[in-house]
C-alpha atoms as a PDB file:
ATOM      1  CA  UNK A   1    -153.437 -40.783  21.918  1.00  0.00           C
ATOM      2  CA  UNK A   2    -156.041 -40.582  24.376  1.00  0.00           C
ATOM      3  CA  UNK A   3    -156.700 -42.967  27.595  1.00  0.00           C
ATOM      4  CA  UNK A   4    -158.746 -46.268  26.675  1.00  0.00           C
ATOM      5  CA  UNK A   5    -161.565 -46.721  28.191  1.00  0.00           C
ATOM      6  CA  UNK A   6    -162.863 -50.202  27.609  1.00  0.00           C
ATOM      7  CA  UNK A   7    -166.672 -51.078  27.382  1.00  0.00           C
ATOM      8  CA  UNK A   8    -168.493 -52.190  30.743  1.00  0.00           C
ATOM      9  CA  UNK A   9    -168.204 -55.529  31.508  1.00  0.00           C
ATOM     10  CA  UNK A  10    -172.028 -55.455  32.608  1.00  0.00           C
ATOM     11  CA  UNK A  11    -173.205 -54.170  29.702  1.00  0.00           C
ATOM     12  CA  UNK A  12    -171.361 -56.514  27.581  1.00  0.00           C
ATOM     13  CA  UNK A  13    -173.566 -59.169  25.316  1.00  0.00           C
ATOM     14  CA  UNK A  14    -172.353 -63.036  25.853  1.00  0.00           C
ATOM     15  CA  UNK A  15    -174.543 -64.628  23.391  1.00  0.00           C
ATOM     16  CA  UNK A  16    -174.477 -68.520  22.692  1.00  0.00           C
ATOM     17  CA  UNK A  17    -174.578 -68.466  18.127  1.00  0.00           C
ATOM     18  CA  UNK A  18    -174.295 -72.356  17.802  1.00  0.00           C
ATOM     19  CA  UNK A  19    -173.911 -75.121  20.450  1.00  0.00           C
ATOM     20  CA  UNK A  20    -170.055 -74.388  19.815  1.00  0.00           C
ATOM     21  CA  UNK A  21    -170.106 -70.958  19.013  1.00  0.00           C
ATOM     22  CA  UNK A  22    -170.558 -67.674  21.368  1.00  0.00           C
ATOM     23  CA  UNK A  23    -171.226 -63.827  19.699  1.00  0.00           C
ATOM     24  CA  UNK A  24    -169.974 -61.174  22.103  1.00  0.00           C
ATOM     25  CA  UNK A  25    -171.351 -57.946  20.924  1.00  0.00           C
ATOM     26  CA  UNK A  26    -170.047 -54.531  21.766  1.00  0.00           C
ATOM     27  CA  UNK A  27    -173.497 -52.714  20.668  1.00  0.00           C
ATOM     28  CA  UNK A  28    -175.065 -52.745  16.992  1.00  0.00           C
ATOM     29  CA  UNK A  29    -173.707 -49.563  15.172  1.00  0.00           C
ATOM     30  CA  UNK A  30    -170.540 -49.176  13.180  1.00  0.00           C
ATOM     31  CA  UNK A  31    -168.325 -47.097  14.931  1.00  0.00           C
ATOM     32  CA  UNK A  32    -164.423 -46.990  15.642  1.00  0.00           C
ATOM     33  CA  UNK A  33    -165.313 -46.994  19.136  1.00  0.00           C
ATOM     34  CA  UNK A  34    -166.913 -50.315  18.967  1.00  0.00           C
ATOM     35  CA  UNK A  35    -163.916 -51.442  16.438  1.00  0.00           C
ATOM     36  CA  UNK A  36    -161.454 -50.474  19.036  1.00  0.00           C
ATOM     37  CA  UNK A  37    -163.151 -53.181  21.504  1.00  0.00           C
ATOM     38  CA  UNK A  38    -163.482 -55.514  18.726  1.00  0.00           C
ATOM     39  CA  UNK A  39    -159.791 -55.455  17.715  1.00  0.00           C
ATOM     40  CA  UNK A  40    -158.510 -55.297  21.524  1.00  0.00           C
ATOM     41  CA  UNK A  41    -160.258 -58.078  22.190  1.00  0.00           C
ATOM     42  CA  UNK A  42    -159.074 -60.250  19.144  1.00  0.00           C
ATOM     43  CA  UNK A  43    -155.544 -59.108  19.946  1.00  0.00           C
ATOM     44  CA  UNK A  44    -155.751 -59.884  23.557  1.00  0.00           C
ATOM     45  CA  UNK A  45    -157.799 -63.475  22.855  1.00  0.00           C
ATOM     46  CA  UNK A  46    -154.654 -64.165  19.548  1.00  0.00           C
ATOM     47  CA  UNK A  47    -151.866 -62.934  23.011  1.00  0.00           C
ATOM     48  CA  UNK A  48    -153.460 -64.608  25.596  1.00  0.00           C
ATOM     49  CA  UNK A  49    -155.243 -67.596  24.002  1.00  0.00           C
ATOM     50  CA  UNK A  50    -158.047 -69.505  25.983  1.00  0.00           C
ATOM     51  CA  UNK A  51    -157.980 -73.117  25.527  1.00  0.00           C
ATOM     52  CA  UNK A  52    -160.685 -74.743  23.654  1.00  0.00           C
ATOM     53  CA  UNK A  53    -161.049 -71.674  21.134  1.00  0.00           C
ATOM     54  CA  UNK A  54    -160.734 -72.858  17.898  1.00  0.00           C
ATOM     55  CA  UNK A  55    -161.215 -69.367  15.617  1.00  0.00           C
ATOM     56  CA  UNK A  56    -162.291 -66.059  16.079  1.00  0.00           C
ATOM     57  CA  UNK A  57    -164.419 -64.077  13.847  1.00  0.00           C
ATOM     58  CA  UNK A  58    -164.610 -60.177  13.783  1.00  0.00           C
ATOM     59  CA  UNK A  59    -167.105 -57.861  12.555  1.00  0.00           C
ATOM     60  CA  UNK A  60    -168.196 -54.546  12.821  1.00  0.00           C
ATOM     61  CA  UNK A  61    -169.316 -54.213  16.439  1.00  0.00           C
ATOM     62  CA  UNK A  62    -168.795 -58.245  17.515  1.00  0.00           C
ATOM     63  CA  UNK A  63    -166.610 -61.093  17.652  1.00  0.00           C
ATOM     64  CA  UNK A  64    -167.746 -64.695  17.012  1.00  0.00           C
ATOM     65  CA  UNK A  65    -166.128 -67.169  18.558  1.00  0.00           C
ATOM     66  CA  UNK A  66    -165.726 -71.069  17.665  1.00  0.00           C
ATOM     67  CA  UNK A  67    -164.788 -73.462  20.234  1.00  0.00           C
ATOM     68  CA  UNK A  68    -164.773 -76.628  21.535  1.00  0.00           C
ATOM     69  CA  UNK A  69    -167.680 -78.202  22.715  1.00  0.00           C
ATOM     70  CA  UNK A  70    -166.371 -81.097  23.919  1.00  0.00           C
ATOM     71  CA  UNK A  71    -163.693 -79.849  26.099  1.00  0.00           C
ATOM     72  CA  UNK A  72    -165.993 -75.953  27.000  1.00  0.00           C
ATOM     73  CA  UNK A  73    -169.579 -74.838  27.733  1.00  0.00           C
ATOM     74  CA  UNK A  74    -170.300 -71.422  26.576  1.00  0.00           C
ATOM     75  CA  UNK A  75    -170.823 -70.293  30.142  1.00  0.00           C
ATOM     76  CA  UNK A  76    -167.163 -71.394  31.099  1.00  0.00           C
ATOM     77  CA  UNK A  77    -166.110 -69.579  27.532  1.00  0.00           C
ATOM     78  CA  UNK A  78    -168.068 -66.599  28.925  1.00  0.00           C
ATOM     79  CA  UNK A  79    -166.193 -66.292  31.804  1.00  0.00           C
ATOM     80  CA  UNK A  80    -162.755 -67.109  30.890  1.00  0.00           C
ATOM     81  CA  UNK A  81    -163.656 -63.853  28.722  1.00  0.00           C
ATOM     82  CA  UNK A  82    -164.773 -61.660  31.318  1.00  0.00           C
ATOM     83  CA  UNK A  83    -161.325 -62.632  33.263  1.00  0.00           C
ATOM     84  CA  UNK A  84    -159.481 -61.380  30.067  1.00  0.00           C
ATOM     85  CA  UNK A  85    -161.746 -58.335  29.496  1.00  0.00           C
ATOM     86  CA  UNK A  86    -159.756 -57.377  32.518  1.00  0.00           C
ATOM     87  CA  UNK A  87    -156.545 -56.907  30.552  1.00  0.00           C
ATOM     88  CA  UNK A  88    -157.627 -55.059  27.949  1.00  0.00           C
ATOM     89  CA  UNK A  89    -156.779 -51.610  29.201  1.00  0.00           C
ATOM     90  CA  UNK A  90    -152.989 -52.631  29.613  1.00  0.00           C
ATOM     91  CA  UNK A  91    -153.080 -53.719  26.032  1.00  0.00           C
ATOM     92  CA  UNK A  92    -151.007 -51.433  23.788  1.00  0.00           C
ATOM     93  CA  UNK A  93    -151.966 -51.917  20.057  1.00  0.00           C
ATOM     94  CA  UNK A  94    -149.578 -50.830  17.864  1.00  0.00           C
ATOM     95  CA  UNK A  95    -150.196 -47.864  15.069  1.00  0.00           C
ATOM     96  CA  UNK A  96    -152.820 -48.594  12.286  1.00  0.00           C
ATOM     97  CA  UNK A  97    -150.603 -48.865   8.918  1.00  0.00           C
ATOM     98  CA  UNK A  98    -151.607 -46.268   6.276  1.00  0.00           C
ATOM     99  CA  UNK A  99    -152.509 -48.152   2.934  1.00  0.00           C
ATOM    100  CA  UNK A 100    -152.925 -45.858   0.029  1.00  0.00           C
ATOM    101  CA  UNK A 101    -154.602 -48.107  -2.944  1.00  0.00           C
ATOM    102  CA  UNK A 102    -154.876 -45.806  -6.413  1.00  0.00           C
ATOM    103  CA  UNK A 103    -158.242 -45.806  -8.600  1.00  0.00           C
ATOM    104  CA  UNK A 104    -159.416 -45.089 -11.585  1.00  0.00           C
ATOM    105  CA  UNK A 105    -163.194 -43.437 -11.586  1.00  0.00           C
ATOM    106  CA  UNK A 106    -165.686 -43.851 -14.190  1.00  0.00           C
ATOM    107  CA  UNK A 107    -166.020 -45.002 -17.433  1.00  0.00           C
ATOM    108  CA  UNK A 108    -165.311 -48.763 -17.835  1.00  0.00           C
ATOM    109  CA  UNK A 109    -163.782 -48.970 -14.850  1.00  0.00           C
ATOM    110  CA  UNK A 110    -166.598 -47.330 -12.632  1.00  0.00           C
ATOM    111  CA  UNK A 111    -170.053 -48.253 -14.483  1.00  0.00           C
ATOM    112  CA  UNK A 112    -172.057 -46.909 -11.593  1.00  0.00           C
ATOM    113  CA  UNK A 113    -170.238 -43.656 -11.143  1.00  0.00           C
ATOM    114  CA  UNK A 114    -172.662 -41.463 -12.715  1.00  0.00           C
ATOM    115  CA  UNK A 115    -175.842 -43.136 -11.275  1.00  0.00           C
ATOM    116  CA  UNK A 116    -174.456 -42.237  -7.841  1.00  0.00           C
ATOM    117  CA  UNK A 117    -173.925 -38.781  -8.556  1.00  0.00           C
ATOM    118  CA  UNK A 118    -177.157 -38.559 -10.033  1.00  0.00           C
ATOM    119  CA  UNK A 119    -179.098 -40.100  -6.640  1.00  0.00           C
ATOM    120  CA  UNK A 120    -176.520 -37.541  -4.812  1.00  0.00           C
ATOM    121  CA  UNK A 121    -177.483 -34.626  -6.632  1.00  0.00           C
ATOM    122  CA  UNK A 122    -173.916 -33.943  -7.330  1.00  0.00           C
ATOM    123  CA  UNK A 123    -171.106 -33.714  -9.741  1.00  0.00           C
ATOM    124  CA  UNK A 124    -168.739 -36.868 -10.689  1.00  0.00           C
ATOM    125  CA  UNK A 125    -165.859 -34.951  -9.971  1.00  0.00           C
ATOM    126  CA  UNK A 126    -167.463 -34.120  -6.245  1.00  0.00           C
ATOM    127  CA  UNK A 127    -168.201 -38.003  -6.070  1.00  0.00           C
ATOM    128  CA  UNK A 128    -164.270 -38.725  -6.628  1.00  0.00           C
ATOM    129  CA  UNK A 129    -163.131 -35.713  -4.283  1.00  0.00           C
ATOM    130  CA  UNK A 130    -165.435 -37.145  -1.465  1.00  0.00           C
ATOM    131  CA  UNK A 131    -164.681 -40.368  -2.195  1.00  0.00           C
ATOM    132  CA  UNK A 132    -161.015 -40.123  -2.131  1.00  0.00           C
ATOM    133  CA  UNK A 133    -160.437 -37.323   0.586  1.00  0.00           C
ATOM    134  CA  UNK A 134    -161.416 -39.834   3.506  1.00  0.00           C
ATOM    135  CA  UNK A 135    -159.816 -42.107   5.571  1.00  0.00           C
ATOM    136  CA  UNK A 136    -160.979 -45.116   5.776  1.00  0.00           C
ATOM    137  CA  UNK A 137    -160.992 -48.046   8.765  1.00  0.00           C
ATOM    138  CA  UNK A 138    -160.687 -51.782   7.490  1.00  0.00           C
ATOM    139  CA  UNK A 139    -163.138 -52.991  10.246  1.00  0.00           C
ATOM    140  CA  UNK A 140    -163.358 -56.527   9.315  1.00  0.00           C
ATOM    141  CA  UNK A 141    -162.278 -59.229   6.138  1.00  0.00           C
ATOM    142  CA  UNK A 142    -165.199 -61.304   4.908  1.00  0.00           C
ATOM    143  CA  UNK A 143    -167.534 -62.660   2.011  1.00  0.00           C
ATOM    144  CA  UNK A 144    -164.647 -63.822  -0.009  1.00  0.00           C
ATOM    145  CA  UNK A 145    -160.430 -63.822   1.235  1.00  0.00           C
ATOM    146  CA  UNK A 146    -159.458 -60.675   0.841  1.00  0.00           C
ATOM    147  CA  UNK A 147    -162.586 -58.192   0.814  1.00  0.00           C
ATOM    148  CA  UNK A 148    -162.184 -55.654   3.551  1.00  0.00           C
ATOM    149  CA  UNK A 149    -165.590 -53.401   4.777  1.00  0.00           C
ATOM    150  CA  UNK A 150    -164.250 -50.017   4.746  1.00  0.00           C
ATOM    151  CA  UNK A 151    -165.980 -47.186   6.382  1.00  0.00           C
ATOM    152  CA  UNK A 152    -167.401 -45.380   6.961  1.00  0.00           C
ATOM    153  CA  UNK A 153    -168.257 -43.103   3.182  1.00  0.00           C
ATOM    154  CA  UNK A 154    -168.738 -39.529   3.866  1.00  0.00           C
ATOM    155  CA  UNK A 155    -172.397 -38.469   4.657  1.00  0.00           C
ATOM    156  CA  UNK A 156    -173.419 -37.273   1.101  1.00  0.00           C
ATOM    157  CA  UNK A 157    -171.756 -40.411  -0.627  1.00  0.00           C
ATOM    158  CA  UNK A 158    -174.033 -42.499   1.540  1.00  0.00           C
ATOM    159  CA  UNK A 159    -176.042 -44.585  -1.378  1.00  0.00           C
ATOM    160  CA  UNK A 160    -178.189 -48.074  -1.562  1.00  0.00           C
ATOM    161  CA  UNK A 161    -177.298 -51.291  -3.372  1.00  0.00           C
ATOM    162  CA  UNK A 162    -178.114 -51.903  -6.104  1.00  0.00           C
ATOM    163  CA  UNK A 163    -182.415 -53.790  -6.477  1.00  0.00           C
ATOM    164  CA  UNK A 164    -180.354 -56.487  -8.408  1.00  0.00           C
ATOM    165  CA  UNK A 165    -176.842 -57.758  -7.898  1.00  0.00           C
ATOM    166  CA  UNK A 166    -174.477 -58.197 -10.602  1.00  0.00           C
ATOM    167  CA  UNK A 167    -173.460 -61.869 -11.632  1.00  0.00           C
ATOM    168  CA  UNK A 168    -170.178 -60.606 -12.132  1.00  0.00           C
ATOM    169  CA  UNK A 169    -168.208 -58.104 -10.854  1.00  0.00           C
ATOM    170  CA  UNK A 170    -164.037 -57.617 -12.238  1.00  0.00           C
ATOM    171  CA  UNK A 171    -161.245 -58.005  -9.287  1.00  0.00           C
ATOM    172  CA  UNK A 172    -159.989 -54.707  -8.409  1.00  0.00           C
ATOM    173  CA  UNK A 173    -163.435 -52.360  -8.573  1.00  0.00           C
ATOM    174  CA  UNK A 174    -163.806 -50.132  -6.083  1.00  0.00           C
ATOM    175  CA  UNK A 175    -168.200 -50.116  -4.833  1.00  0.00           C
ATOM    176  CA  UNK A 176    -170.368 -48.021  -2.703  1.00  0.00           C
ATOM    177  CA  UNK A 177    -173.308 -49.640  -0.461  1.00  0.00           C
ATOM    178  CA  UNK A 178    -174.588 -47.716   2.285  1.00  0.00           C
ATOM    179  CA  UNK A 179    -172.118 -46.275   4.474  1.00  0.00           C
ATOM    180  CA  UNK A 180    -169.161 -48.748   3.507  1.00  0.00           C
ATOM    181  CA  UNK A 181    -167.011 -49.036   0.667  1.00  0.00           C
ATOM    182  CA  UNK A 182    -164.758 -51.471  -0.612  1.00  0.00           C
ATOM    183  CA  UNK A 183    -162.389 -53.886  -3.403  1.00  0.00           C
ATOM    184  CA  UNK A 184    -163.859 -56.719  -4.883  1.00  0.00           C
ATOM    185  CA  UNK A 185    -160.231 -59.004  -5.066  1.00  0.00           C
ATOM    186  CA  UNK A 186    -162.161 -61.751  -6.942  1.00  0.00           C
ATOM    187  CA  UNK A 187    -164.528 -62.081  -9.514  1.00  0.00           C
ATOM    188  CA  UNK A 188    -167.906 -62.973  -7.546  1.00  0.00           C
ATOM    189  CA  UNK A 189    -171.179 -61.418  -7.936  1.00  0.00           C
ATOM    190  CA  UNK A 190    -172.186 -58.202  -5.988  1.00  0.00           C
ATOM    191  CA  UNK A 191    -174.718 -55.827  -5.474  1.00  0.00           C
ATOM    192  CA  UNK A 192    -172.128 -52.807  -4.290  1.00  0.00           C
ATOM    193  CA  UNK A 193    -172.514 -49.243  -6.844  1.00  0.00           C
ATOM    194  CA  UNK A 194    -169.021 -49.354  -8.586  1.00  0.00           C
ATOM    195  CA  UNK A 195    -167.199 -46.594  -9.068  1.00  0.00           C
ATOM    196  CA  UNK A 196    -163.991 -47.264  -9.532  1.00  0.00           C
ATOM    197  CA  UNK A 197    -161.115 -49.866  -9.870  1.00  0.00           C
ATOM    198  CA  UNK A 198    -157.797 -50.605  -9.142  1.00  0.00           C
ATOM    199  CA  UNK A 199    -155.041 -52.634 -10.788  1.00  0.00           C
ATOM    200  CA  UNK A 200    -153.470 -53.569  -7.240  1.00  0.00           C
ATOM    201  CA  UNK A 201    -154.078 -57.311  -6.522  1.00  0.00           C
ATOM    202  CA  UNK A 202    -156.404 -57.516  -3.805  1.00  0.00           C
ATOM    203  CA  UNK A 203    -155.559 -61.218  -2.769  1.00  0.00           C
ATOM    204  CA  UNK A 204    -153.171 -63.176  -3.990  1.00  0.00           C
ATOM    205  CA  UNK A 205    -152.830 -67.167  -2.750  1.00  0.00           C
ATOM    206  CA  UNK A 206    -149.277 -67.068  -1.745  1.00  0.00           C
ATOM    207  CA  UNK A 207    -149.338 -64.091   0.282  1.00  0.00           C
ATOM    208  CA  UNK A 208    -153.225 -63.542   1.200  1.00  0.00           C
ATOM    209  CA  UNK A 209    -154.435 -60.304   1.901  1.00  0.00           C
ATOM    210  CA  UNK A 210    -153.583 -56.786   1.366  1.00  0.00           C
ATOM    211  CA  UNK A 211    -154.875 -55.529   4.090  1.00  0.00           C
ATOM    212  CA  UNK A 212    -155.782 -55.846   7.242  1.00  0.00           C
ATOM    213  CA  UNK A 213    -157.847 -55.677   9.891  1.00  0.00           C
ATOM    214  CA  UNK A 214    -157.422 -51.790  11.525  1.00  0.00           C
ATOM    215  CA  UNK A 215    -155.570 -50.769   8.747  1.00  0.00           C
ATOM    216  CA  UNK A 216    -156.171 -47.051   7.464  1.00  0.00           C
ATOM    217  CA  UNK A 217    -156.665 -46.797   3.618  1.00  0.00           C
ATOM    218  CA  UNK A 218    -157.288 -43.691   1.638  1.00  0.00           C
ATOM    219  CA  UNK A 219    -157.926 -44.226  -2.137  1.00  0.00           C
ATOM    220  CA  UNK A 220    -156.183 -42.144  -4.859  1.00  0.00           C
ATOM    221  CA  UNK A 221    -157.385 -41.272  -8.439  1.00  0.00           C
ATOM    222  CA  UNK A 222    -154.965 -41.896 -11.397  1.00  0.00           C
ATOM    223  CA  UNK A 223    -155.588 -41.524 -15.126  1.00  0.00           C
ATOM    224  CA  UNK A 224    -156.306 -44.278 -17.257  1.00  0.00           C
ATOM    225  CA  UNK A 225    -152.618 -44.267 -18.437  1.00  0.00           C
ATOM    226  CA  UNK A 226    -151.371 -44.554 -14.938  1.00  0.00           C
ATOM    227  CA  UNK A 227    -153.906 -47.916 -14.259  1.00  0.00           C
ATOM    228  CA  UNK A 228    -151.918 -49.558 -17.582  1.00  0.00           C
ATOM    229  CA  UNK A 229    -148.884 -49.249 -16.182  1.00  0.00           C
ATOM    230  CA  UNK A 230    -149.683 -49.971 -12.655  1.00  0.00           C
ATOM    231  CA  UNK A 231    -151.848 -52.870 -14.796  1.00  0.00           C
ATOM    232  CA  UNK A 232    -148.307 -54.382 -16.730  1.00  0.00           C
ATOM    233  CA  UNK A 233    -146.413 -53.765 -12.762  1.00  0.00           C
ATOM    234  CA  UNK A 234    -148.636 -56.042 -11.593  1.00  0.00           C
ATOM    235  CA  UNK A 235    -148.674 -58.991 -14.014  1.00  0.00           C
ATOM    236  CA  UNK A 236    -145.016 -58.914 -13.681  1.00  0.00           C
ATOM    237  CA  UNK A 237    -144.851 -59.189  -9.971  1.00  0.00           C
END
């Protein structure tokens, strides 16, 4: 693993979001650069917490953090954060955990399939390859418990939302917007390209998430057969 080299402290953004409520950006592109100081700085902020904090937030390239207003300013959050920024090269994160979540493409399951092919100029079955040949970072969890942004999608897979959202879309599917993918764990409208879905249970109450932030997830096509049985695993479980 290479050296860590932590962003600039004087380049970093302090930014007050709310009168109890400071964004610290790392820059405004997705990359696993910025998700490395993103998740050091969680882990070091969950290890060494300052008092006051109430949650933290992550995203793509930033961290939100809630506090206290009554007991902090966000100038004395500020720099109680540039003292920890200090640490952050000594932290040692542990290895990302390799999820592998199976899918079934098209048909029912992936309404949107052949529409992204289509805008791509290319063949379903190059769609799935691409699709399923990449690893994926779970960067943050958000929108409802349970959805992780994946990215980033391969360069030709790269396609829009869709101009109108569905009202609907079935737990398990598998959608394309942009440069991110992802699982829907809930029903709850969405405006993601679906082209996929898988009978693994996203969410579940009693045990929250499947994954996690930093986790590394490559997706797998099955057959139709195999998503019944995985299906009938499931509802047992």
């Amino acid at each position: 693993m290479p050296p860590y080299t932590f962003v600039d402290m004087a380049s970093l953004h302090c930014l007050p979001a709310s009168d109890r409520s400071l964004l610290v950006s790392f820059g405004g592109e997705i990359t696993r650069q910025c998700h490395d100081h993103v998740k050091r700085l969680l882990r070091l902020l969950e290890s060494e917490p300052i008092t006051g904090v109430r949650n933290l937030h992550p995203a793509y390239s930033s961290l939100l953090i809630t506090f206290d207003p009554l007991r902090m300013r966000h100038d004395d959050l500020e720099t109680a954060l540039r003292e920890r920024f200090k640490l952050a090269e000594e932290l040692r994160l542990s290895e990302p955990r390799k999820v592998e979540i199976p899918v079934s493409y098209g048909g029912e399951s992936g309404p949107d399939l052949n529409d992204v092919a289509t805008l791509r100029g290319l063949t379903t079955e190059r769609i799935i390859e691409l699709h399923s040949s990449a690893e994926y970072v779970v960067y943050f969890l958000g929108f409802v418990p349970g959805f992780a942004y994946l990215g980033e999608v391969p360069d030709e897979l790269v396609t829009p939302r869709l101009a109108t959202p569905r009202r609907s879309v079935p737990p398990g599917s598998v959608g394309i917007a942009g440069r991110q993918t992802g699982v829907y764990p809930l029903p709850t409208p969405g405006g993601w390209r679906l082209i996929g879905r898988t009978p693994l249970a996203m969410f579940r109450p009693d045990s929250g998430s499947r994954l996690a932030i930093g986790d590394r997830v490559h997706f797998v096509p099955i057959s139709g057969e195999e998503y019944a049985a995985l299906e009938k695993e499931q509802a047992k479980a």
